[in-house]
Protein backbone atom coordinates (compact mmCIF):
# COMPACT_ATOMS: atom_id res chain seq x y z
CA UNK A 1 -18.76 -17.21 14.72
CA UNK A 2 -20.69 -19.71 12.95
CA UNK A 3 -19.52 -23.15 10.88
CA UNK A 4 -21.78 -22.59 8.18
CA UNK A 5 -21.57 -22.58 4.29
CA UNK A 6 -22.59 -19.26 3.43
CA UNK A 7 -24.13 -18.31 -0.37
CA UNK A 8 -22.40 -16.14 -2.39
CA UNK A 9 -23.78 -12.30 -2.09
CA UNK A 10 -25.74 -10.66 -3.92
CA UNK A 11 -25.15 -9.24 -7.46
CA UNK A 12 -22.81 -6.16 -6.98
CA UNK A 13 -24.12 -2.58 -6.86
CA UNK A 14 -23.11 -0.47 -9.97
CA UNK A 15 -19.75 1.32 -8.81
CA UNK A 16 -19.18 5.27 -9.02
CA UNK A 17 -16.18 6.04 -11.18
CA UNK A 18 -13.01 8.03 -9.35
CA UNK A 19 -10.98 9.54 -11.42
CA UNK A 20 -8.10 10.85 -9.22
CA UNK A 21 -5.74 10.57 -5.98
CA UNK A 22 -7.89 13.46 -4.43
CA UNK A 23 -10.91 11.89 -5.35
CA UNK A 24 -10.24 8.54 -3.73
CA UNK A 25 -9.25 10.38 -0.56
CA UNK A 26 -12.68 12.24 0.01
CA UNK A 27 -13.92 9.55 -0.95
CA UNK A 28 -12.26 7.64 1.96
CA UNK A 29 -12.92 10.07 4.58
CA UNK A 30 -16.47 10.72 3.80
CA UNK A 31 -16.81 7.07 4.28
CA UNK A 32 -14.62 6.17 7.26
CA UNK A 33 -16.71 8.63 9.58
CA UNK A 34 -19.48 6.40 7.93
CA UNK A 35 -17.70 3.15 9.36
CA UNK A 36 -16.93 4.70 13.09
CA UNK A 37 -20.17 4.15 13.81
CA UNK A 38 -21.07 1.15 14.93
CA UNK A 39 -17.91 -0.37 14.31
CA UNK A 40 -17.52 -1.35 18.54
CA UNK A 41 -20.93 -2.67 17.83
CA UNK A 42 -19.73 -4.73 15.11
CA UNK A 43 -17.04 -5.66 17.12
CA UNK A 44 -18.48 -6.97 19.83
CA UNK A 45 -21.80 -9.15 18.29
CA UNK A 46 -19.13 -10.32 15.24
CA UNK A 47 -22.12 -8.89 12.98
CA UNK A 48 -20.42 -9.53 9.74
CA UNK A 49 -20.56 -5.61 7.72
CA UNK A 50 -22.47 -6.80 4.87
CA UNK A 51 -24.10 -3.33 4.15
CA UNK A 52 -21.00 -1.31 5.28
CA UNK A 53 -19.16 -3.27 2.74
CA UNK A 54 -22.51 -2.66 -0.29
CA UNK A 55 -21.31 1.04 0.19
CA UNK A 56 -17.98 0.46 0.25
CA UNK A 57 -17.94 -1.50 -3.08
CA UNK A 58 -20.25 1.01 -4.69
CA UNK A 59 -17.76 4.49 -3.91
CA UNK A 60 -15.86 3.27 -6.44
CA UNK A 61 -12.81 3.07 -3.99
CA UNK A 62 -12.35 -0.93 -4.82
CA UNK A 63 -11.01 -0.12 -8.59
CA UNK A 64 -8.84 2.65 -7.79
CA UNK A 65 -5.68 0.68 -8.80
CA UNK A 66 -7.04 -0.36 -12.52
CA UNK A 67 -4.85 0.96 -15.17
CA UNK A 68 -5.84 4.44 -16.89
CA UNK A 69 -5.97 2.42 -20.25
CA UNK A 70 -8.62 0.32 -18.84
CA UNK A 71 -10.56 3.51 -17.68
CA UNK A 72 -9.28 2.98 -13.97
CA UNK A 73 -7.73 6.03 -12.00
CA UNK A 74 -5.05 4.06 -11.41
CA UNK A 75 -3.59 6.56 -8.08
CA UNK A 76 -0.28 6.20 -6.51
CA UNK A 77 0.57 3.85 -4.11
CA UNK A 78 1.26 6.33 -1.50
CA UNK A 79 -2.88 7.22 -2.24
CA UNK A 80 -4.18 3.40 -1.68
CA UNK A 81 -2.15 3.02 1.01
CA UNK A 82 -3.77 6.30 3.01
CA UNK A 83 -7.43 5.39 1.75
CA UNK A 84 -6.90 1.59 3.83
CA UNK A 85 -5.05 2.94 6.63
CA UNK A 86 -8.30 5.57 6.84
CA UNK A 87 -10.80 3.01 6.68
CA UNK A 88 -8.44 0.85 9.01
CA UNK A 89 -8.72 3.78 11.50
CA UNK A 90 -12.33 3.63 11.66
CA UNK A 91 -12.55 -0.34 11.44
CA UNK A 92 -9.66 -2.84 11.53
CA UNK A 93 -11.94 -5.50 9.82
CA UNK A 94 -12.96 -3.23 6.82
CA UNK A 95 -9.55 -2.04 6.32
CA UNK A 96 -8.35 -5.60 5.56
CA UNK A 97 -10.89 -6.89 3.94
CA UNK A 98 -10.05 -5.22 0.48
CA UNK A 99 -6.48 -6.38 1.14
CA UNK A 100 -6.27 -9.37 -1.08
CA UNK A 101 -8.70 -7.88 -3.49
CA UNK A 102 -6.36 -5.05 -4.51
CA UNK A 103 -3.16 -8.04 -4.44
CA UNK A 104 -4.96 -10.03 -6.86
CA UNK A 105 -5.33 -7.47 -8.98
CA UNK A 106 -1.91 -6.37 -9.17
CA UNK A 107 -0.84 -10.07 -9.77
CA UNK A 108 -3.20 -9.90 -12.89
CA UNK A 109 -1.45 -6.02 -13.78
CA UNK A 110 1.66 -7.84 -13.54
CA UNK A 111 0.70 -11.38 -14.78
CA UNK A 112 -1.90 -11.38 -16.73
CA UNK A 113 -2.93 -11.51 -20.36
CA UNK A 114 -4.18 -8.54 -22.21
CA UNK A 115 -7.74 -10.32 -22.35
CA UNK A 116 -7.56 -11.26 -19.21
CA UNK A 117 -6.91 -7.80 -18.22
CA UNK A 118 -9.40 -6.08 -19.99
CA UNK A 119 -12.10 -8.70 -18.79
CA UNK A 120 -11.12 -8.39 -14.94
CA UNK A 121 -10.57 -5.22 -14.83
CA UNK A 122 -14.02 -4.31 -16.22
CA UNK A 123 -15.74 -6.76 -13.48
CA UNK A 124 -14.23 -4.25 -10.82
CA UNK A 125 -15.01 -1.26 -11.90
CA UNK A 126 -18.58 -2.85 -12.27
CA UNK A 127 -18.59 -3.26 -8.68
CA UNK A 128 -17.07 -6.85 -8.24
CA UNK A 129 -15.29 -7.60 -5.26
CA UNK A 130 -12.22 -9.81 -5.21
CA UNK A 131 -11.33 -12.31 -2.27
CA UNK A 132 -9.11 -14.91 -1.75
CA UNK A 133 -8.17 -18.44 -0.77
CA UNK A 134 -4.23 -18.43 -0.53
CA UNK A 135 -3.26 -19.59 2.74
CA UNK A 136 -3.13 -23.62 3.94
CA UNK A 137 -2.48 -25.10 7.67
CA UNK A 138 -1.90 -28.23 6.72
CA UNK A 139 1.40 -28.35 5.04
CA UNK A 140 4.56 -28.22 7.02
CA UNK A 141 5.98 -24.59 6.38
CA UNK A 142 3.66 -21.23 4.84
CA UNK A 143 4.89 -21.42 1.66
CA UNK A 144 3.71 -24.79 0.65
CA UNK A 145 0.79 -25.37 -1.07
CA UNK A 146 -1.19 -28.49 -2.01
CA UNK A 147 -4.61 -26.89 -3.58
CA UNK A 148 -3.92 -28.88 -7.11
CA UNK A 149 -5.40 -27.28 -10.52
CA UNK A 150 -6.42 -30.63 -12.84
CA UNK A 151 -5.73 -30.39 -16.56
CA UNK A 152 -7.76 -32.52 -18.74
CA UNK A 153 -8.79 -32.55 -22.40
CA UNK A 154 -12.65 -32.67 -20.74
CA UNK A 155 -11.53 -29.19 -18.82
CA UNK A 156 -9.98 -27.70 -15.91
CA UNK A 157 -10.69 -28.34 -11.92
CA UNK A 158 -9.51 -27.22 -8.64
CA UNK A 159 -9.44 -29.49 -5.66
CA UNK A 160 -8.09 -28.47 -2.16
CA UNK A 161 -8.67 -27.00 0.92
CA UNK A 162 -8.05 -22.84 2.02
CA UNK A 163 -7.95 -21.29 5.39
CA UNK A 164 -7.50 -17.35 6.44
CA UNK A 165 -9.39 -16.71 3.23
CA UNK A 166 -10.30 -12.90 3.91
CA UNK A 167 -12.99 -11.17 1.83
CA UNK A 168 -13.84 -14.77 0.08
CA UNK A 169 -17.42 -14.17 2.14
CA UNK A 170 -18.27 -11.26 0.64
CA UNK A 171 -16.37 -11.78 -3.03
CA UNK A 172 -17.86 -12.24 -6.01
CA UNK A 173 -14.64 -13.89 -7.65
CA UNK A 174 -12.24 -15.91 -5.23
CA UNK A 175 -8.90 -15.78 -6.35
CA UNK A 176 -7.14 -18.98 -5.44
CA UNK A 177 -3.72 -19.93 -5.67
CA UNK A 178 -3.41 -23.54 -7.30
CA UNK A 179 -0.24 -25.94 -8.16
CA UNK A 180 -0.60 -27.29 -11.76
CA UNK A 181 0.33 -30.96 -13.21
CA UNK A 182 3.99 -29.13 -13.72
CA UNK A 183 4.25 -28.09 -9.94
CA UNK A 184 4.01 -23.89 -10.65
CA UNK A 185 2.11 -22.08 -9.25
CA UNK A 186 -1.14 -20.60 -11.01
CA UNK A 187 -4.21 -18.04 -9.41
CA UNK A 188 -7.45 -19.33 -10.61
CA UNK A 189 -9.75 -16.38 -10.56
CA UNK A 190 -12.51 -18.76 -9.18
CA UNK A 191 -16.51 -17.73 -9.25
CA UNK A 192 -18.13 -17.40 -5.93
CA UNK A 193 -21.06 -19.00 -7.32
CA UNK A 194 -18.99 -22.04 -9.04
CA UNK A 195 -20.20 -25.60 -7.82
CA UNK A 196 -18.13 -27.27 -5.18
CA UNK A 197 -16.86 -24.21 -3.74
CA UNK A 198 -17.94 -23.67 -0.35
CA UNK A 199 -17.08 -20.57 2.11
CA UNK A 200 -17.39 -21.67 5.89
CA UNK A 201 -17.62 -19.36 8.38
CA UNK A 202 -15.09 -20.53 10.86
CA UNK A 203 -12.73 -17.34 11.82
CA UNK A 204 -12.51 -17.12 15.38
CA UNK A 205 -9.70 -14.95 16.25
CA UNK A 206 -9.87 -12.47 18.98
CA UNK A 207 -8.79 -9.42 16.66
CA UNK A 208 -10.49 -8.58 12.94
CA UNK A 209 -13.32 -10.05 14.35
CA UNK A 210 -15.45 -9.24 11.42
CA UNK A 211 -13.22 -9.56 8.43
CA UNK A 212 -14.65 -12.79 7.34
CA UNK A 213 -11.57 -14.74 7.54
CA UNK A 214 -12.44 -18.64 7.13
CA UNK A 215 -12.01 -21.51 4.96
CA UNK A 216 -12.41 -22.20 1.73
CA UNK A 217 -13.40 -25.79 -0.02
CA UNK A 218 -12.74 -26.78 -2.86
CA UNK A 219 -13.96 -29.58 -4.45
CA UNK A 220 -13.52 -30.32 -7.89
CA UNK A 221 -14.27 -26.82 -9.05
CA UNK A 222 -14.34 -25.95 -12.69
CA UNK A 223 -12.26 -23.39 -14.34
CA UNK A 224 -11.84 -22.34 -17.00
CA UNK A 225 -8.32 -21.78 -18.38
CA UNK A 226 -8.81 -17.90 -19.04
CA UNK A 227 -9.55 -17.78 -15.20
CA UNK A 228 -6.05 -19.06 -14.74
CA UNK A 229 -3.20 -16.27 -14.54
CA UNK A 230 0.38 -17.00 -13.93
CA UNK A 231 1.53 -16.53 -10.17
CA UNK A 232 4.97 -18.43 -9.32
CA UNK A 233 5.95 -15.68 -12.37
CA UNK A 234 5.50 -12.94 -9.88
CA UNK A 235 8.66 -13.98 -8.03
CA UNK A 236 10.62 -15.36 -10.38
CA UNK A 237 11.53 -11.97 -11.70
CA UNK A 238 12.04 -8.64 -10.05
CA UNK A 239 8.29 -7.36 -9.64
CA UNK A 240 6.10 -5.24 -7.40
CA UNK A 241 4.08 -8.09 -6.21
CA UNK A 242 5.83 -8.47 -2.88
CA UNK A 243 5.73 -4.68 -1.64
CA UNK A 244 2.21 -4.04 -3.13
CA UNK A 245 0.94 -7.05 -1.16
CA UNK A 246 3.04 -5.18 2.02
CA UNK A 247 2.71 -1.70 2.07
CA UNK A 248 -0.98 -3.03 2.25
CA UNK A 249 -0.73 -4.61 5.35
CA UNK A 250 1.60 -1.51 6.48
CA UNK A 251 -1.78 0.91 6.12
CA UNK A 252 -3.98 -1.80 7.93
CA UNK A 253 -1.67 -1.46 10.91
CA UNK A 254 -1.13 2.26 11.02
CA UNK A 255 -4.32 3.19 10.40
CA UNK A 256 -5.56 1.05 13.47
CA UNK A 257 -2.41 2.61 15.48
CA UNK A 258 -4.03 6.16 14.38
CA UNK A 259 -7.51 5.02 15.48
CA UNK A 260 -5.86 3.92 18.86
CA UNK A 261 -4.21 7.52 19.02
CA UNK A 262 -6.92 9.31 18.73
CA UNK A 263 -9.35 7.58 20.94
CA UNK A 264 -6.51 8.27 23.51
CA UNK A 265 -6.67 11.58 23.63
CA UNK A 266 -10.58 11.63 23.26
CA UNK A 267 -10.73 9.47 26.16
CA UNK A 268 -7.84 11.26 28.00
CA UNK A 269 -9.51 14.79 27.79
CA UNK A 270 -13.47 14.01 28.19
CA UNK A 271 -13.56 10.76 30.33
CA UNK A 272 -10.03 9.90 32.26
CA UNK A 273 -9.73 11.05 35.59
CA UNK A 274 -6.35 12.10 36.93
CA UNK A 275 -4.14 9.83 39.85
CA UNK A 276 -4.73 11.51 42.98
CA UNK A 277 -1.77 12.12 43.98
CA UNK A 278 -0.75 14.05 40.27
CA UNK A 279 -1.24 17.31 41.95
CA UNK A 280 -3.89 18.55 38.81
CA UNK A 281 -7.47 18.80 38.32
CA UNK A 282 -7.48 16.64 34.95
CA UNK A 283 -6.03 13.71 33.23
CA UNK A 284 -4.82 15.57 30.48
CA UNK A 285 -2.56 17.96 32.43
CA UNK A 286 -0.91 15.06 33.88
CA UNK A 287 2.50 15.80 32.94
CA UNK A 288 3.29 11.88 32.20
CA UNK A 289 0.39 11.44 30.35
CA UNK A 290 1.22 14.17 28.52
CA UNK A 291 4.64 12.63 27.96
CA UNK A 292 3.35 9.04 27.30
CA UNK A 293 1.00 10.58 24.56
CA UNK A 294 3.85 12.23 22.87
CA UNK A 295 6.05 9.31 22.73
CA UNK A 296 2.43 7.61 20.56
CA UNK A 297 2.31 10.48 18.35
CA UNK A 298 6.39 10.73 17.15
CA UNK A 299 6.31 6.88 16.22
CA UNK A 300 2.93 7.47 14.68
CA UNK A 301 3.92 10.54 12.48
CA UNK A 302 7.41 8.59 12.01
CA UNK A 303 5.32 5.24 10.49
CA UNK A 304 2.99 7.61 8.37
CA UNK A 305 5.95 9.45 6.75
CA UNK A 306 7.41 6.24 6.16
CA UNK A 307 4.88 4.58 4.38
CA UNK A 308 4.40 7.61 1.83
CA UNK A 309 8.01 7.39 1.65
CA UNK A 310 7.23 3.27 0.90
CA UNK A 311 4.68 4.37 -1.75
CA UNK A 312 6.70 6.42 -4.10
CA UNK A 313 9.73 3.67 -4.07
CA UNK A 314 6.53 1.57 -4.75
CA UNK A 315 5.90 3.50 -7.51
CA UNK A 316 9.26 3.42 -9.16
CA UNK A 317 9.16 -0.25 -9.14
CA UNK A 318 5.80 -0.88 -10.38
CA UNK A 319 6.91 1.93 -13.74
CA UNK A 320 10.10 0.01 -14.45
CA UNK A 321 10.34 -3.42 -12.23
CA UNK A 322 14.31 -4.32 -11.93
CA UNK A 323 16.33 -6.35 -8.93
CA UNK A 324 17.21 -3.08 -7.34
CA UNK A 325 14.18 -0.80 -7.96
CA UNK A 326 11.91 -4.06 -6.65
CA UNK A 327 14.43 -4.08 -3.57
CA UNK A 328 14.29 -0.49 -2.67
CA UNK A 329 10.42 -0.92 -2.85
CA UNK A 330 11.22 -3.65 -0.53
CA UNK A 331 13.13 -2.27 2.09
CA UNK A 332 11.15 0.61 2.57
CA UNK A 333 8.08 -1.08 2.33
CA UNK A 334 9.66 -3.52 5.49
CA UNK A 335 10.52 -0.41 7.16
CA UNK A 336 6.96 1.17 7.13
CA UNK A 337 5.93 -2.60 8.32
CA UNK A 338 8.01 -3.24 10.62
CA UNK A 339 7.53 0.82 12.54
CA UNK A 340 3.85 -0.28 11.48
CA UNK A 341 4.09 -2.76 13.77
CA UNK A 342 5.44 -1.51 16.60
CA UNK A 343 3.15 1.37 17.14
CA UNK A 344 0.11 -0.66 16.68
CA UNK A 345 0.71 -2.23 19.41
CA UNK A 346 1.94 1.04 21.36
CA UNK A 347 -1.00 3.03 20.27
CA UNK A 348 -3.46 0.13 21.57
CA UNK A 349 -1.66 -0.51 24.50
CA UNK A 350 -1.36 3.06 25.46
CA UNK A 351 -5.20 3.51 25.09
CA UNK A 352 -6.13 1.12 27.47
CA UNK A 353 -3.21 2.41 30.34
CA UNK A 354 -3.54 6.15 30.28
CA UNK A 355 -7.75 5.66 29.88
CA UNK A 356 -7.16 3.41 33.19
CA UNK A 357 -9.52 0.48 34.01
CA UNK A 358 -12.91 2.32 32.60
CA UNK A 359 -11.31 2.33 29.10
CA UNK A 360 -11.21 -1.64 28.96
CA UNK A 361 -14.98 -1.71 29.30
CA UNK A 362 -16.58 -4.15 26.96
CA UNK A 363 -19.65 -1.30 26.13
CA UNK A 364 -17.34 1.12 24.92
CA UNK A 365 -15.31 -1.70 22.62
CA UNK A 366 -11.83 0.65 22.98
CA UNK A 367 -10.31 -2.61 23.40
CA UNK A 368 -10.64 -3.79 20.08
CA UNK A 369 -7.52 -1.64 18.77
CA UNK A 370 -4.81 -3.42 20.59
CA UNK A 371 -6.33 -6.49 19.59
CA UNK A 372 -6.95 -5.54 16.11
CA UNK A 373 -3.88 -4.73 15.80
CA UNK A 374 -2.20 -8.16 17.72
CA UNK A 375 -4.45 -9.87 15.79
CA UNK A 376 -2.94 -8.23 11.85
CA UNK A 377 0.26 -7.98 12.95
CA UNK A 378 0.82 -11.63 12.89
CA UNK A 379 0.44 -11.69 9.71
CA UNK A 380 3.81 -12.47 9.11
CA UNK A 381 6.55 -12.19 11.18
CA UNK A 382 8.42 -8.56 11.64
CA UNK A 383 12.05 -10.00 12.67
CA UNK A 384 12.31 -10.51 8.66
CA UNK A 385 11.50 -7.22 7.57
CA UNK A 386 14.18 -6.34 10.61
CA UNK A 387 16.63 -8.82 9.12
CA UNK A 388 16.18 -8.07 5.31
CA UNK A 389 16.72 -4.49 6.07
CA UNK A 390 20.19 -4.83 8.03
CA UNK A 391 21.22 -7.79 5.35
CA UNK A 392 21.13 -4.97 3.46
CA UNK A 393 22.93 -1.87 4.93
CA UNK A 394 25.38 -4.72 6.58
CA UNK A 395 25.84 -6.69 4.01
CA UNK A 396 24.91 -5.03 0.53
CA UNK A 397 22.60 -8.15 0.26
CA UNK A 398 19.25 -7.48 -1.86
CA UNK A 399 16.11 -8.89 -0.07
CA UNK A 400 14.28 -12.22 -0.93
CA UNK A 401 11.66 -12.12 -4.18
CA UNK A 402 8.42 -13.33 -1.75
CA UNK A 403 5.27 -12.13 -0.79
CA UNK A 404 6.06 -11.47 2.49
CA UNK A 405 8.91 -8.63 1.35
């Protein structure tokens, strides 16, 4: 980790067009094997994937969600959720850097103008890459925000201060959310380049090492208003904000989980030795290993089904957005999350017990899943998505409108 104010990047690649849901999968494959290697490496010496992320941007994968009628592919939900948990698998950090990028656009699908639309829209399938500066830890609760957006006959400014900013270090555009002179809530679609905004290098967490995650100054940035799309808006009404910006985070975590899983049972056949007093020759005829490793791969094919399942609720809500088609999405959306969640953790944890003490060496970087996955799945807490979910069955009670549902 450094403290410095890093320069925007460079001018983005030209992007490959995908068309379709299959497309964006091979796509996502061909690329996660890419990302495996190195990604311990990368781990370890917090070398920040600048060129992992080039390639990235230019597949094309980054403007899979545009609409069809602005020439995007626009795939299911249940498809963008698979291609992040597969990069996830490979590395935690890349799989969450795109995370806010792909919110901010459905905000503007949701919020936006039909200029504003058609002007955004075309900057990512050009190859731009979106970022963000939501979060502040300096106001009393999460939901509070004090970044203020200045309205003036001589033009528009921003003036504030951003922290767990993910993918702002690498973004071309930083998507910021902003309180106006009426107290709502805007997202000013900020340039990385603008004067007085400054990206400092300052994450220092133990997990998602390399996802960039710092602060973000502001200081009296100009805007101007057709940068400036509605955001309060999003929850005000029944939309698909919430789950989109979920069933996200849902894919981060399972895909690490699935990462975890299988460098279990690559460890457990090639490198574990058995206990000596199992009675067999090899780790992986260890009848409680064996057993241990099936209790990882249930929860694991239980938390992919359900986020599929999450995606085509998703789906339903984001055609034809009402109270209980947005709460459906919810719910099962919180249920992937909160399964998500758990075998993250399991999956990591396993990895390290059943490998024994040789699996926890720094070299081989096996490690980094169960703190990957500590690390994301703090994002917000997982007692809510518990709670909105028997509100519901209990008490025919819809969930909360907020991002965090």
């Amino acid at each position: 980790m450094t403290t410095a104010t890093l320069a925007p990047p460079a001018a983005p690649v030209e992007a490959a067009l995908i068309r379709t849901d299959a497309q964006a999968l091979e796509v996502a494959d061909a690329l996660a094997r890419e990302f495996a290697t190195g990604a311990a490496q990368r781990d370890r010496e917090r070398q920040l994937p600048n060129a992992e992320l080039e390639r990235f941007s230019a597949s094309g994968l980054w403007g899979i969600t545009v609409p069809r009628r602005f020439g995007g592919a626009d795939v299911s939900s249940a498809t963008l959720a698979k291609v992040i948990a597969r990069i996830a698998q490979a590395d935690g950090s890349l799989g969450q850097i795109p995370q806010n990028h792909f919110y901010a656009l459905e905000v503007l699908r949701v919020n936006g103008s039909e200029a504003q639309q058609r002007r955004l829209f075309a900057e990512v399938l050009q190859g731009r890459r979106f970022g963000n500066a939501l979060a502040e830890f300096t106001t009393r609760d999460s939901a509070q925000r004090t970044t203020r957006l200045r309205q003036s006959p001589s033009g528009w400014s921003v003036q504030g201060q951003k922290f767990y900013a993910t993918g702002a270090l690498f973004a071309q555009r930083v998507p910021t959310s902003v309180v106006d002179d009426q107290g709502v809530q805007q997202l000013a679609f900020l340039p990385r380049e603008a004067h007085g905004l400054r990206v400092i290098d300052d994450w220092s967490g133990f997990g998602q090492r390399t996802t960039g995650s710092g602060s973000v100054v502001l200081d009296n940035v100009q805007v101007s208003p057709e940068d400036v799309v509605p955001f309060q808006a999003s929850f005000e009404r029944p939309t698909s904000v919430g789950p989109f910006a979920q069933i996200l985070h849902a894919a981060i975590d399972i895909g690490i989980a699935r990462g975890a899983y299988e460098a279990t049972l690559a460890f457990v056949r090639e490198r574990a030795r058995p206990w000596p007093d199992s009675g067999v020759d090899a780790a992986h005829e260890d009848p409680l290993t064996i057993s241990e490793i099936g209790r990882v791969a249930i929860r694991l094919h239980a938390a992919e089904a359900l986020l599929e399942r999450a995606g085509g609720h998703l789906d339903i809500a984001r055609a034809a957005a009402d109270a209980q088609s947005v709460a459906d999405a919810s719910l099962a959306v919180a249920a992937a999350r909160a399964l998500g969640t758990d075998v993250s953790l399991l999956a990591g944890n396993k990895l390290i017990e059943l490998g024994g003490a040789r699996a926890s060496l720094t070299e081989d970087g096996l490690d980094r899943f169960w703190r990957n996955a500590r690390v994301h799945t703090l994002h917000d807490p997982v007692r809510w998505k518990y709670h909105a979910i028997g509100n519901y069955h209990l008490n025919d009670q819809l969930p909360p409108r907020k991002g965090y549902l």
